[in-house]
Protein backbone atom coordinates (compact mmCIF):
# COMPACT_ATOMS: atom_id res chain seq x y z
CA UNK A 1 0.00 0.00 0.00
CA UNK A 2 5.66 4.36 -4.48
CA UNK A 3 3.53 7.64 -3.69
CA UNK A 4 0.94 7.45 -1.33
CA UNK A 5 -2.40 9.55 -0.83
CA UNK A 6 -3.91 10.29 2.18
CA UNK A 7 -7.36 9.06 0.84
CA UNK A 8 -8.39 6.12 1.85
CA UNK A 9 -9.10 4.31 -1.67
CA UNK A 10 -8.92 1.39 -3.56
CA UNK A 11 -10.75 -0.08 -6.32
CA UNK A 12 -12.70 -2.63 -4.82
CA UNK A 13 -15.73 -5.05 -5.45
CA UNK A 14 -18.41 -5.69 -2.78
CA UNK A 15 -19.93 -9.13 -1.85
CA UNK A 16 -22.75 -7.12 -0.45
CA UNK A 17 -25.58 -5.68 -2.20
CA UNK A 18 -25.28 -1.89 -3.18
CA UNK A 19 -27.87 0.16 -2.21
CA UNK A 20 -28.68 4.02 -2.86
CA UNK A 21 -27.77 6.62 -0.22
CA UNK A 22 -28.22 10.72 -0.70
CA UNK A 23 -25.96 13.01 0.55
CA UNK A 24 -27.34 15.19 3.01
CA UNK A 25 -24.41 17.28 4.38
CA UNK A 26 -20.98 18.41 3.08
CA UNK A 27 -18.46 20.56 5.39
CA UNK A 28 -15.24 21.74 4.36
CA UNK A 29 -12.91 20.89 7.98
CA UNK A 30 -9.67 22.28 6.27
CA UNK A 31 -8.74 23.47 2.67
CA UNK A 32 -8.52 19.65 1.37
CA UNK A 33 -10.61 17.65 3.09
CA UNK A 34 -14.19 17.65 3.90
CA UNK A 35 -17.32 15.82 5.69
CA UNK A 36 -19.53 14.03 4.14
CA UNK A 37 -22.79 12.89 5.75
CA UNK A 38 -25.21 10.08 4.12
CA UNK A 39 -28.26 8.70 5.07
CA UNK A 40 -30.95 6.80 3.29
CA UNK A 41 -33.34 8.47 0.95
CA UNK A 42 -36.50 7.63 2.89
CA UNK A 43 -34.59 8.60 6.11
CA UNK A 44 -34.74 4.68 7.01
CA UNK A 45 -31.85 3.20 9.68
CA UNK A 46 -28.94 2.16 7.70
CA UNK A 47 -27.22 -1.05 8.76
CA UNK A 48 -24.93 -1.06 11.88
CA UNK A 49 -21.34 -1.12 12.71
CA UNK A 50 -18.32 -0.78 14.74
CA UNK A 51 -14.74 1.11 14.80
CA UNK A 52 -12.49 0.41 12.27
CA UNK A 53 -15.17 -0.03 9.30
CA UNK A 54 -15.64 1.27 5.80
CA UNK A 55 -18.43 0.93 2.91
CA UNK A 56 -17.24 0.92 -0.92
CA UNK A 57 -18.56 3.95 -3.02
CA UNK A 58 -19.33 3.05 -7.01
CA UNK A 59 -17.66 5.48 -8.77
CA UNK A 60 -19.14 6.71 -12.74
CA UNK A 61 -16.57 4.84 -14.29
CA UNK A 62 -17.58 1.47 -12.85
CA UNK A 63 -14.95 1.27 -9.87
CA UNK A 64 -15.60 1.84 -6.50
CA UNK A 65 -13.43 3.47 -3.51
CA UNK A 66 -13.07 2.49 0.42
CA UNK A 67 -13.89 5.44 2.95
CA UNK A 68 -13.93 4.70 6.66
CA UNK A 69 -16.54 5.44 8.97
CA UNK A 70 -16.33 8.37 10.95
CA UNK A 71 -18.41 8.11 14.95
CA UNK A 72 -17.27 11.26 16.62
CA UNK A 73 -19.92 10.37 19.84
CA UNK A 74 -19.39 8.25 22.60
CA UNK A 75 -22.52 6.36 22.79
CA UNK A 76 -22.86 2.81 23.06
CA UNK A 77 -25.76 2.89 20.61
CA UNK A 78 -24.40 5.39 17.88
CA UNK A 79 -23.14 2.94 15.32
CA UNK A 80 -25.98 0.38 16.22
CA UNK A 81 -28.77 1.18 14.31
CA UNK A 82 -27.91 4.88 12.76
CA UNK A 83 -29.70 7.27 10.66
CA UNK A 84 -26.71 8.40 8.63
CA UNK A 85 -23.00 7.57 7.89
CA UNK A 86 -20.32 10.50 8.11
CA UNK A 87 -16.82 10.32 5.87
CA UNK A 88 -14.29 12.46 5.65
CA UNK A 89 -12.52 12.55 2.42
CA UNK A 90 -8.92 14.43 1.54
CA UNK A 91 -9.07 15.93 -2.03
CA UNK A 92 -5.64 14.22 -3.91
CA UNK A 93 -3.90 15.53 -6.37
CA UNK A 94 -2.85 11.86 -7.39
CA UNK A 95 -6.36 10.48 -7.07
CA UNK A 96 -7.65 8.01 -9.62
CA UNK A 97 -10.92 10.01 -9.28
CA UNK A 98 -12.05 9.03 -6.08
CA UNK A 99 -11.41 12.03 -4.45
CA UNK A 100 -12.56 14.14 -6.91
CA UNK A 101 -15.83 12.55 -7.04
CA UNK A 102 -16.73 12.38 -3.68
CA UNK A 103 -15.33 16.51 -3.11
CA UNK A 104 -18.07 17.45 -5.99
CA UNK A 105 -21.15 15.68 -4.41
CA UNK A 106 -23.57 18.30 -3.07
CA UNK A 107 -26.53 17.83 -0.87
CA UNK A 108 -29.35 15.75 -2.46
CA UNK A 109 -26.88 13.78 -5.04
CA UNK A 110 -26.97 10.23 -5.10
CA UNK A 111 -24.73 7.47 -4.24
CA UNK A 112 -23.84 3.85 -4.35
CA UNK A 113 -22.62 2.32 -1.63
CA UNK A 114 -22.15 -0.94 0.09
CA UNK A 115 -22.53 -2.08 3.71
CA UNK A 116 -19.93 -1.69 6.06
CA UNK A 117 -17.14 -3.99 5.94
CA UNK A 118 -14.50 -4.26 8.49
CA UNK A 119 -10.87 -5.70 8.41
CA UNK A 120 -9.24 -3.06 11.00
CA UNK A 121 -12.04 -3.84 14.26
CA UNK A 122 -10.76 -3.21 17.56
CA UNK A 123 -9.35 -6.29 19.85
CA UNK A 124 -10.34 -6.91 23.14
CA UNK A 125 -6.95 -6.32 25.82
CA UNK A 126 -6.19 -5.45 29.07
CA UNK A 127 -3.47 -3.26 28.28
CA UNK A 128 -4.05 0.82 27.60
CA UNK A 129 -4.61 0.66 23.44
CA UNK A 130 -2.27 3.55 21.63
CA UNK A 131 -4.30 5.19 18.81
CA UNK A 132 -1.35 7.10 15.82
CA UNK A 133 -3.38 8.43 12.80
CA UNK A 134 -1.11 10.21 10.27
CA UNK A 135 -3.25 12.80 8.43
CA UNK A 136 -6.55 11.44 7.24
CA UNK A 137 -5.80 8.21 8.76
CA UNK A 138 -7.77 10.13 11.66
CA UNK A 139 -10.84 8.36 10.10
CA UNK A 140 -11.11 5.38 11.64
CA UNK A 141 -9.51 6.05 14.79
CA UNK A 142 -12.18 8.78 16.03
CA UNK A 143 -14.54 5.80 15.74
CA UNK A 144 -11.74 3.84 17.82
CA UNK A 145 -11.48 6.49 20.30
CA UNK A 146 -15.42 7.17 20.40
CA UNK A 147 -15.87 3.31 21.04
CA UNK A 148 -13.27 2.75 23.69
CA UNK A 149 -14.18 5.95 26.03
CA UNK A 150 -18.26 4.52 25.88
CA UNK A 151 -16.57 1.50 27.19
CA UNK A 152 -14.54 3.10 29.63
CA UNK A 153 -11.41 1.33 28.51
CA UNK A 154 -7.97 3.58 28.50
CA UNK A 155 -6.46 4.53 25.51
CA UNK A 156 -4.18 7.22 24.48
CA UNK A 157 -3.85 8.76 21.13
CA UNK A 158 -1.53 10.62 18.67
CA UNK A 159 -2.76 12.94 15.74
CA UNK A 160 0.24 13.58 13.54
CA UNK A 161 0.22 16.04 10.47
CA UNK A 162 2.64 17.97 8.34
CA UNK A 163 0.95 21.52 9.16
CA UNK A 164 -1.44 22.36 11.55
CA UNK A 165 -4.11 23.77 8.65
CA UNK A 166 -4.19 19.79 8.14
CA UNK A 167 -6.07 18.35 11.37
CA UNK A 168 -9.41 17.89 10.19
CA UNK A 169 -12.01 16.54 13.46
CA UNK A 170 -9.77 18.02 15.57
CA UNK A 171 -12.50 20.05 17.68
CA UNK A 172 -14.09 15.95 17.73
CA UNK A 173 -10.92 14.40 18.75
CA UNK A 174 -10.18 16.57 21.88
CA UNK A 175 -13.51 16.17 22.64
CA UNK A 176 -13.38 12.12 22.83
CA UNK A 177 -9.55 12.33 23.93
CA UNK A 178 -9.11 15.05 26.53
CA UNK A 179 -5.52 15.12 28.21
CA UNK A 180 -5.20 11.36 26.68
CA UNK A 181 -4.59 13.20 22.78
CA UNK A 182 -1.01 14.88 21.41
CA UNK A 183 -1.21 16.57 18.35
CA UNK A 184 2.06 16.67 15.90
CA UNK A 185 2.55 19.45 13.77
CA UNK A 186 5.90 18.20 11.58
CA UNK A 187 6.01 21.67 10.95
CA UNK A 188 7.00 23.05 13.71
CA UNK A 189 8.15 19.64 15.48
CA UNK A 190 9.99 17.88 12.93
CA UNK A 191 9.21 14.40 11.91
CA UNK A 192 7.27 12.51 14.31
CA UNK A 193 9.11 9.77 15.75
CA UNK A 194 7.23 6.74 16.03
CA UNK A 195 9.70 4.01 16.21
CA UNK A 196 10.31 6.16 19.47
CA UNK A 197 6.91 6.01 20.55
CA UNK A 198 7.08 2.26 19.88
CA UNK A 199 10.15 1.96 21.85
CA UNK A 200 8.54 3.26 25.07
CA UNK A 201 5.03 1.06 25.04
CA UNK A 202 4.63 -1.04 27.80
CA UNK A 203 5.02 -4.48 26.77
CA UNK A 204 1.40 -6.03 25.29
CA UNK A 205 0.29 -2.06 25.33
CA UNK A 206 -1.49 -2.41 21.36
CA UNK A 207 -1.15 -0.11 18.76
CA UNK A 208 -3.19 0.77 16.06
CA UNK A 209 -1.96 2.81 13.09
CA UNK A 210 -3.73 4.72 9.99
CA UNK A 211 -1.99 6.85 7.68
CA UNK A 212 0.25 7.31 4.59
CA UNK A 213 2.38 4.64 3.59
CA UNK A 214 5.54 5.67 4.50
CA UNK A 215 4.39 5.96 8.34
CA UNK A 216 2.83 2.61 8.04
CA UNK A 217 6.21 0.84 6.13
CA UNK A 218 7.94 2.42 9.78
CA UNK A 219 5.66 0.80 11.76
CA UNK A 220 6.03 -2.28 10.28
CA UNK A 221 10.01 -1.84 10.60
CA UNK A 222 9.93 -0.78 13.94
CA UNK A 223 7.75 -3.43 15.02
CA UNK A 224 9.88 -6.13 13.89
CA UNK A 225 12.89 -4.25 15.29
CA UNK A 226 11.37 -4.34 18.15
CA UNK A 227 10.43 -8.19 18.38
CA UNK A 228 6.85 -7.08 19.01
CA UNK A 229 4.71 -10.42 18.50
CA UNK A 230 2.65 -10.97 15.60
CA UNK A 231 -0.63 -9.12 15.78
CA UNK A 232 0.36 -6.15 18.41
CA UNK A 233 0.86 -4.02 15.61
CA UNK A 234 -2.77 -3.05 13.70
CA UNK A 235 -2.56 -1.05 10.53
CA UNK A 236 -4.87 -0.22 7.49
CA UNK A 237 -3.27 1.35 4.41
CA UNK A 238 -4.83 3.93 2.61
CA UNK A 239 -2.77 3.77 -0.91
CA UNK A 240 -3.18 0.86 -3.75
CA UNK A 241 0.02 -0.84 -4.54
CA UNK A 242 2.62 0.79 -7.80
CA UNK A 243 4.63 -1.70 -10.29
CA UNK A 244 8.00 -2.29 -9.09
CA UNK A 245 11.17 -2.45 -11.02
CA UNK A 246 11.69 -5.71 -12.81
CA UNK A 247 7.90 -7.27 -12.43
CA UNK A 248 8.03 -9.43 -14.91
CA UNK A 249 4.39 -11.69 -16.48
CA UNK A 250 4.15 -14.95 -15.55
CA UNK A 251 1.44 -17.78 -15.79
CA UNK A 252 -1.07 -19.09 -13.39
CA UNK A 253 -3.20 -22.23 -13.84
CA UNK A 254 -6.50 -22.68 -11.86
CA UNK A 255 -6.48 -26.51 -10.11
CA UNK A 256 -10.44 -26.46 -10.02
CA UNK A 257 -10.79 -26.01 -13.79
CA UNK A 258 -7.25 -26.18 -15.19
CA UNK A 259 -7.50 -22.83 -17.41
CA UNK A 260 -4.04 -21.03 -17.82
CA UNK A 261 -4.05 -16.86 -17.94
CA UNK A 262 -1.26 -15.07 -18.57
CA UNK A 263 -0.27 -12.46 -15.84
CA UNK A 264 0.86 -9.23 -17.81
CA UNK A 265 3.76 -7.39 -15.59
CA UNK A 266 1.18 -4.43 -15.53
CA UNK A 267 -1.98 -6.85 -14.01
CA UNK A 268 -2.19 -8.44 -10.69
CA UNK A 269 -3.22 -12.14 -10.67
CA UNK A 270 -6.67 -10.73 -9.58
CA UNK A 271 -7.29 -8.18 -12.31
CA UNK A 272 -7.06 -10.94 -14.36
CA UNK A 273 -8.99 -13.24 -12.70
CA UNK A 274 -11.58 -10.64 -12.56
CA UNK A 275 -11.43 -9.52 -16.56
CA UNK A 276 -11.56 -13.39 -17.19
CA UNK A 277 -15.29 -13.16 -15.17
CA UNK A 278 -13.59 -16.00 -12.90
CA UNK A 279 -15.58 -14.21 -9.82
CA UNK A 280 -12.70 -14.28 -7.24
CA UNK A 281 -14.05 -12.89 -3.63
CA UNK A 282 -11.68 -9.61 -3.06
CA UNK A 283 -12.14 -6.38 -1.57
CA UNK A 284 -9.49 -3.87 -0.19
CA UNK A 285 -6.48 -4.36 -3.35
CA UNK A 286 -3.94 -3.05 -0.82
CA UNK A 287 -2.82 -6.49 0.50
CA UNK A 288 -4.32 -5.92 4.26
CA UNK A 289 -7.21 -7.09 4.70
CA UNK A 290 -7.10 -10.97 3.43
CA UNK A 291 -10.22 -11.31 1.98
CA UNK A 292 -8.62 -12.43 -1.68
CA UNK A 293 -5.91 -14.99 -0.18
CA UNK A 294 -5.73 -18.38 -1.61
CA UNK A 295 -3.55 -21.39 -1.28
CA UNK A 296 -0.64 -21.93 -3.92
CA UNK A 297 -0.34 -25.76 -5.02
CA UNK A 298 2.62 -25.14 -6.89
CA UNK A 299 5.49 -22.75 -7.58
CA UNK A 300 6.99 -19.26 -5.29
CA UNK A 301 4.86 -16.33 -4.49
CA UNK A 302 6.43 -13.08 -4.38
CA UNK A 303 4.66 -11.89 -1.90
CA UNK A 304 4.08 -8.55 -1.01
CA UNK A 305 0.89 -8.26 1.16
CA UNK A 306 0.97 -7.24 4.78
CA UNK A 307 -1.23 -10.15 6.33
CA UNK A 308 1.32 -12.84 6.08
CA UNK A 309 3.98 -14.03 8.93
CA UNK A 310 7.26 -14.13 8.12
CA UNK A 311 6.79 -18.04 8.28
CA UNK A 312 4.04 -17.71 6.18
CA UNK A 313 5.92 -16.50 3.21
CA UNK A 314 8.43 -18.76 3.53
CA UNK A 315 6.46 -21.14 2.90
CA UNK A 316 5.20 -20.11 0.39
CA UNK A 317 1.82 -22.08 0.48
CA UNK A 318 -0.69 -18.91 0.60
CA UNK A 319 -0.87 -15.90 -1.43
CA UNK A 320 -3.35 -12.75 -1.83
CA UNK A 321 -3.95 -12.46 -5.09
CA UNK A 322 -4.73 -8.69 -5.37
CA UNK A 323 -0.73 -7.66 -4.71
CA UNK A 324 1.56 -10.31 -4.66
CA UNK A 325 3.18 -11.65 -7.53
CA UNK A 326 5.41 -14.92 -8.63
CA UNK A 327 9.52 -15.37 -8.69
CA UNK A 328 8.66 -18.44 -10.50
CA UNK A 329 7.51 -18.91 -14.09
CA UNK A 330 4.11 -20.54 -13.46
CA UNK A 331 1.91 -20.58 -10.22
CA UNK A 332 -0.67 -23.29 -9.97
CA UNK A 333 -3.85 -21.93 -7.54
CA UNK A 334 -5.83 -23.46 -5.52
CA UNK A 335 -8.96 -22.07 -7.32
């Protein structure tokens, strides 16, 4: 999950049914990034959820994008059976058209959208959790921070940004936080240091991360630095995967059915699965959320998802399908 945006999309396919939701507030929080509220168009509940979820919006084109959820109240009941569903959505100048879209919706426009999905949810501990959002990965973690105060579990949180003109939900975040927040303005501070922060947790203390890739790639580092144990460490990526240098095609063959596709060096194994109408089950394309993975009967992922172990990979027997890629000439599926 190259160059990064801070907007959390991907093109993505939902299992669930779309369904039609109007747009029924839009507030600008800073210069590039703004709230969007939907709720059904016969004011109906929508369907319920919990920290750390998103629902895909269909885009013209055909594609859809991932936004998180946004619960800025700490009330049990707010996500349970609400009236409308609040985003917040940073305009990028190296959108696909995501961002674009959703900053041009005005009050009473239309959208598509699925129900929420969640790969990022909250664990249950007895440790104090540590909440770090980098820019717009704020998102999710209000919801985090909402959820754990109407539980009355500690937490402590970390709101890190290049320039102050950038915190969007900040008045919301103090609000939920209190003395438990610090706010990072690289600005004025420098670089935030969070293989620091990392390095002073209490052992088992939990940390959840949103934010540009670079911040998430030194998480990941400093977590294995660290000898943290699998799973202490939560993340969610916000940019799609680039080419690398050198991907080359290769072949895959499906065991089920036995049909061969070619992998172009500019396709993942699931875009063409998907153009070959082979209906593979997928949803984030980022390589976090596990949704595509699948079992590999025969030749050596290259993997590059961030769901594996490090034992995982090496043995090579799983792969997700929407990022990772082959060192071998052939890789035989178990599809």
């Amino acid at each position: 999950m190259g160059a990064t945006t801070d907007e959390h999309e991907s093109q993505t396919m939902s299992t669930t049914t779309p369904h039609s939701l109007v747009v029924t507030e839009v507030r600008a929080l800073t210069p590039a990034i703004r709230a969007i509220t939907l709720a059904a168009p016969d004011g109906a509940g929508l369907a319920g959820w919990q920290a750390g979820a998103h629902i895909n919006i269909a885009l013209p084109g055909g594609s859809e994008r991932s936004y998180s959820l946004v619960n800025p109240t700490a009330d049990e009941g707010s996500t349970q059976a609400p009236k409308t569903y609040l985003l917040g959505v940073r305009l990028s100048q190296t959108s696909a058209g995501g961002s674009r879209f959703m900053h041009a919706l005005q009050v009473g426009d239309l959208v598509s959208a699925s129900a929420p999905r969640n790969h990022f949810a909250l664990q249950a501990t007895s440790h104090t959790t540590v909440l770090v959002a980098g820019g717009i990965g704020i998102t999710p973690l209000i919801s985090m921070a909402a959820e754990l105060k109407a539980a009355q579990k500690p937490f402590r949180m970390v709101y890190a940004v290049r320039n102050r003109d950038q915190l969007a939900f900040l008045d919301e975040v103090q609000a939920l936080a209190g003395e438990a927040l610090s706010v990072h303005c690289d600005a004025g501070a420098g670089q935030f240091d969070l293989a620091g922060l990392m390095a002073s947790l209490v052992d088992g203390e939990p940390l959840y991360l949103c934010g540009p890739m670079p911040m998430i790639e030194a998480g990941i580092a400093a977590a294995k630095q660290l000898g943290w144990a699998d799973k202490r460490l939560h993340f969610e990526i916000f940019s799609a995967p680039e080419m690398q240098a050198g991907d080359k095609p290769f072949e895959i063959v499906l065991k089920s059915s036995g049909k061969r596709y070619q992998v172009p060096a500019d396709k993942t194994i699931l875009d063409v699965l998907v153009a070959a109408d082979e209906d593979p089950i997928y949803d984030c394309q980022r390589g976090d959320c596990g949704i595509c993975q699948v079992g590999v009967i025969e030749g050596v992922p290259d993997h590059r998802d961030f769901i594996l172990s490090d034992s995982e990979k090496a043995a090579g027997r799983l792969i997700q399908i929407c990022i990772s890629r082959a060192h071998s000439s052939e890789l035989v599926l178990d599809i």
